[in-house]
Protein backbone atom coordinates (compact mmCIF):
# COMPACT_ATOMS: atom_id res chain seq x y z
CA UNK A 1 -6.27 -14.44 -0.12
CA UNK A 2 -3.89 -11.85 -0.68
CA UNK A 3 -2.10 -10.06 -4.06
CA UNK A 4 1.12 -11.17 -5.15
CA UNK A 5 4.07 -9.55 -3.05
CA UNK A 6 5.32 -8.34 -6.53
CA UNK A 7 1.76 -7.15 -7.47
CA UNK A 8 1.84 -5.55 -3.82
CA UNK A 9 4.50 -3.24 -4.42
CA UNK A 10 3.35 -2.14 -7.87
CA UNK A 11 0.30 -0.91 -5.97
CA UNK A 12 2.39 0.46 -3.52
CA UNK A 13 3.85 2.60 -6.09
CA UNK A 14 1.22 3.59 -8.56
CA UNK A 15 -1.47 4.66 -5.65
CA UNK A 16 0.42 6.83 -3.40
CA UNK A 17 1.27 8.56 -6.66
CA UNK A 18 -1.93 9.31 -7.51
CA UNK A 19 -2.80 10.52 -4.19
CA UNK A 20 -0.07 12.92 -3.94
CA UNK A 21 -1.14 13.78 -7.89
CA UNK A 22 -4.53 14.79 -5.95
CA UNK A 23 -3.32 16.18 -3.15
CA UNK A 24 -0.86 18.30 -5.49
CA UNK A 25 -3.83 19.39 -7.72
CA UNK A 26 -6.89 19.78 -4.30
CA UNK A 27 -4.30 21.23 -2.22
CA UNK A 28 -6.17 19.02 0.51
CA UNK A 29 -2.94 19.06 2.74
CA UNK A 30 -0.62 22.38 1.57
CA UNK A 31 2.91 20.83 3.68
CA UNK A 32 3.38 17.55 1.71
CA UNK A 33 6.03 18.15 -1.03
CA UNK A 34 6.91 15.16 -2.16
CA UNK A 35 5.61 11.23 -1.89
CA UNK A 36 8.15 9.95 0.47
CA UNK A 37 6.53 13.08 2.83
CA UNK A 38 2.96 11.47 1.89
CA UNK A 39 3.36 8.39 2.96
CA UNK A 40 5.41 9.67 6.35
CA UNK A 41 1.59 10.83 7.43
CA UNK A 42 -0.85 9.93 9.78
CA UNK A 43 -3.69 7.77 8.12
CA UNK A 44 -6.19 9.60 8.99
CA UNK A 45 -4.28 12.70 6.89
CA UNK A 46 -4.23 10.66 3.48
CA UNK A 47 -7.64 9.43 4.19
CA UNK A 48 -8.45 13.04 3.54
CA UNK A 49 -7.21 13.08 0.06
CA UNK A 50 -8.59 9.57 -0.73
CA UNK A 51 -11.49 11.06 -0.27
CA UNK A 52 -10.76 14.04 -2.39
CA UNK A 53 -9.40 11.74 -5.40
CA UNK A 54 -12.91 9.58 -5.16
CA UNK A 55 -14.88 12.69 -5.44
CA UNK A 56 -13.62 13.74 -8.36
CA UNK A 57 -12.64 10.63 -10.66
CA UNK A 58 -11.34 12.71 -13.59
CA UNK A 59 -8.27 13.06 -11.62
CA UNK A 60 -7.46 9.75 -13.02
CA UNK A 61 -7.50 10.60 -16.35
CA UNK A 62 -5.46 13.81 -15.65
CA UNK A 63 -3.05 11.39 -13.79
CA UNK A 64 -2.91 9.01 -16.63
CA UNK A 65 -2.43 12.09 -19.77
CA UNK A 66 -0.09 14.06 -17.70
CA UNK A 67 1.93 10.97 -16.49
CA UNK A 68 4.16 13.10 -13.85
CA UNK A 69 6.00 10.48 -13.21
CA UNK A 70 7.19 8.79 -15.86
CA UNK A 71 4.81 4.98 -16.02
CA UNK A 72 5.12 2.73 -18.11
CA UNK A 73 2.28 2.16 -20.30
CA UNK A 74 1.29 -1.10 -18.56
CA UNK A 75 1.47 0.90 -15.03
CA UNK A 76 -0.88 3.56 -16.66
CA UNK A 77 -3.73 0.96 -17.72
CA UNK A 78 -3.54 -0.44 -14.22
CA UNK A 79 -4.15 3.43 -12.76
CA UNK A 80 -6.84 4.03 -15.66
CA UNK A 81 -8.70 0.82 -14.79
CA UNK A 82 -9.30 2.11 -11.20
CA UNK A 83 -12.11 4.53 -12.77
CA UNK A 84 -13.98 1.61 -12.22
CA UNK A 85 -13.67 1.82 -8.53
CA UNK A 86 -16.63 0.58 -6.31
CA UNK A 87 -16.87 3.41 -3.27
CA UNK A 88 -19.50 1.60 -0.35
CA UNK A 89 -20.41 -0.07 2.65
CA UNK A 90 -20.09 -3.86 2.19
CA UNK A 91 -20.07 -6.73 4.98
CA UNK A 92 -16.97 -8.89 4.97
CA UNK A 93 -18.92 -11.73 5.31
CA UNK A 94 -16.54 -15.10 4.52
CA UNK A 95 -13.20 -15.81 4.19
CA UNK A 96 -11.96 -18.41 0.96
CA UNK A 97 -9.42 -19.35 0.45
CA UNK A 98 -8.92 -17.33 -2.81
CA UNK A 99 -10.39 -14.45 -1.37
CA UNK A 100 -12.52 -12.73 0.96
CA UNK A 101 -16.50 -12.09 0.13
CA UNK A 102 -17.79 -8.52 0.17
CA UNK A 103 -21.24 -8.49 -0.08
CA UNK A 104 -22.75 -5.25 -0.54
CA UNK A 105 -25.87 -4.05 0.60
CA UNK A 106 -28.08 -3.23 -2.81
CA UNK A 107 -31.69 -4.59 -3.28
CA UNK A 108 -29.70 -6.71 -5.53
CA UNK A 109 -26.79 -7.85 -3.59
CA UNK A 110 -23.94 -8.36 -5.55
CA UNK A 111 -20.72 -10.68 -3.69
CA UNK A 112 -17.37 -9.68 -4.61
CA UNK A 113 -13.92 -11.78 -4.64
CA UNK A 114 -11.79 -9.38 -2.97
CA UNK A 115 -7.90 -9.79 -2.51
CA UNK A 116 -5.86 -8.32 0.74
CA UNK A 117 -2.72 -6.44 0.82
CA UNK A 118 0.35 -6.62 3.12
CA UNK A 119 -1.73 -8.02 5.53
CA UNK A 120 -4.45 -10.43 5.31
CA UNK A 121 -7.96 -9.35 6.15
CA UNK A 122 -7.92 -12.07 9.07
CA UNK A 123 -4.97 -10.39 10.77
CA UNK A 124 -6.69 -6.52 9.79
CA UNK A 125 -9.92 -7.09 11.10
CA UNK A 126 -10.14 -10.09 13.22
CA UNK A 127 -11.76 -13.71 12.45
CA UNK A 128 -15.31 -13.23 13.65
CA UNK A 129 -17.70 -12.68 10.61
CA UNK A 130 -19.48 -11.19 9.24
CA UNK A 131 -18.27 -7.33 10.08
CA UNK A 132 -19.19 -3.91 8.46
CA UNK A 133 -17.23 -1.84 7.03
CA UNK A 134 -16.93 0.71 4.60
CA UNK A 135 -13.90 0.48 1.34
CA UNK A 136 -13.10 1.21 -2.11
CA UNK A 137 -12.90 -1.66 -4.28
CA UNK A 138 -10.31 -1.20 -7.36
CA UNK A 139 -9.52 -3.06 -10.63
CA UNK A 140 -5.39 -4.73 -10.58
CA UNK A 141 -4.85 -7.22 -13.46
CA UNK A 142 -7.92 -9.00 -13.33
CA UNK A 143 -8.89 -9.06 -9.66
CA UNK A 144 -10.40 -7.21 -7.29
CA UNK A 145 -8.39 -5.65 -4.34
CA UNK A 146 -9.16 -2.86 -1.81
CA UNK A 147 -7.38 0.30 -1.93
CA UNK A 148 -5.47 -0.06 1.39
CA UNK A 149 -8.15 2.24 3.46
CA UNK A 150 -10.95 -0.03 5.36
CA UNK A 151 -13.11 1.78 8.15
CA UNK A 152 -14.95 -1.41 10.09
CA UNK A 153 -17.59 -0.95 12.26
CA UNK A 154 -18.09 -2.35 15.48
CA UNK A 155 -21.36 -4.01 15.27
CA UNK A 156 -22.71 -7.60 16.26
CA UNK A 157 -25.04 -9.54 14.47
CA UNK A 158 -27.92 -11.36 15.74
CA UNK A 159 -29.41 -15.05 14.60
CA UNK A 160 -32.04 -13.35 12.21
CA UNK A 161 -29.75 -11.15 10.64
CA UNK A 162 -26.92 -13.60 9.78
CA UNK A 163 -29.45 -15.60 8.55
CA UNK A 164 -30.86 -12.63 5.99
CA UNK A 165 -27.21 -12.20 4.94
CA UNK A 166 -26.62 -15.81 4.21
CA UNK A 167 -29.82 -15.70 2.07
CA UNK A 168 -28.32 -12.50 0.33
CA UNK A 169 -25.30 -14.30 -0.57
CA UNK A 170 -26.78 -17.42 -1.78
CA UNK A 171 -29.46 -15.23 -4.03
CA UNK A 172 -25.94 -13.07 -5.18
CA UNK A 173 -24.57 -16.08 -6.13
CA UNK A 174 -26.99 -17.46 -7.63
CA UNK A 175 -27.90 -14.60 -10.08
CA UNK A 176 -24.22 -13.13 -10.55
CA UNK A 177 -21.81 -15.61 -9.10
CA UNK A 178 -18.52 -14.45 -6.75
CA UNK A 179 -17.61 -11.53 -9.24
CA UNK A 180 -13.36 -11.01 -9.49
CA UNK A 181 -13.12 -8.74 -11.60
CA UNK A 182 -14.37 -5.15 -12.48
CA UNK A 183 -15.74 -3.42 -14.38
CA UNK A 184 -19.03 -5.71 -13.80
CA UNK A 185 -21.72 -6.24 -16.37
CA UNK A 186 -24.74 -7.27 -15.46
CA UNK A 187 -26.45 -9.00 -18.13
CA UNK A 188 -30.16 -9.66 -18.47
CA UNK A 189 -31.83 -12.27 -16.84
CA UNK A 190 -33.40 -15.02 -19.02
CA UNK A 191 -36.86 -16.03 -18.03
CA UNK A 192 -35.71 -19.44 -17.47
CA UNK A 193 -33.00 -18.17 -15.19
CA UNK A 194 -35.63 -16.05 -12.91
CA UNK A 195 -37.84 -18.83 -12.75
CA UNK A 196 -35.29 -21.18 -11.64
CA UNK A 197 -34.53 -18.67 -8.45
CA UNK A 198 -38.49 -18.36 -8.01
């Protein structure tokens, strides 16, 4: 259920470069001169300039062009691809063993395959399911991780709603299956394939 340890610390080097990139170009914190300094701060600090990056997207094409720090071009793709980035509230709602589902909240709910960090999601946020939370889910080689930032929220769940979430899965499942990789494409629906859900 988690990324590769090696795949862990290529994230580990290619995001909090981009963060600072954005802090460095937002000016969201003005003390921070250099990356070791970024990642010395409180979390609720870079939080602020996660949020700065997500609201304005082109940074990661300035990132990727300007290339401040020297990537490879394999590193690059892997910091372009996160332009497809999935900003929302979901509900961790099962853990897989391949992954953990994040089902968001759409009129057409769509369940995502979502891989942990350093730390599994069991140990992060406890086993009692479903939760809600809010997270960014990014492209890395083919799967779907988070981007190391998840705000849960603590609410409980009665009989009738776990039982309206199940149904959300199954129907997610059923029309889109687990989905591990981004960017999605949602194709059209054959007639056949809607009645068979009718």
């Amino acid at each position: 259920m988690k990324l590769s340890e090696e795949d862990t610390e290529l994230f580990y080097k290619l995001h909090p470069a981009l963060l600072f990139y954005t802090n460095q170009r937002k000016g969201v914190l003005r003390e921070v001169s250099t990356i070791e300094e970024f990642m010395e701060l409180p979390m609720e600090e870079k939080y602020k300039v996660r949020e700065a990056l997500y609201k304005h997207p082109k940074l990661i094409d300035s990132f990727v062009k300007e290339n401040p720090l020297n990537f490879s071009h394999d590193e690059l793709e892997i910091v372009r691809s996160w332009k497809d980035f999935i900003k929302d509230g979901f509900y961790l709602f099962r853990y897989l063993k391949k992954y953990a589902i994040f089902l968001d909240d759409s009129s057409s709910p769509k369940a995502y395959g979502v891989l942990a960090l350093k730390s599994d999601f069991r140990e992060m946020v406890g086993p009692c399911l479903p939760i809600v939370l809010k997270a960014v889910l990014l492209p890395f080689r083919g799967q779907i991780i988070h981007d190391g930032f998840l705000t849960p929220y603590p609410v409980s769940f009665g009989p009738g709603i776990r039982q309206d979430l199940e149904e959300a899965y199954q129907e997610a499942k059923a029309r889109f299956g687990i989905i591990t990789s981004l960017p999605f494409e949602e194709r059209e629906e054959s007639d056949e394939e809607r009645l068979k859900r009718i």
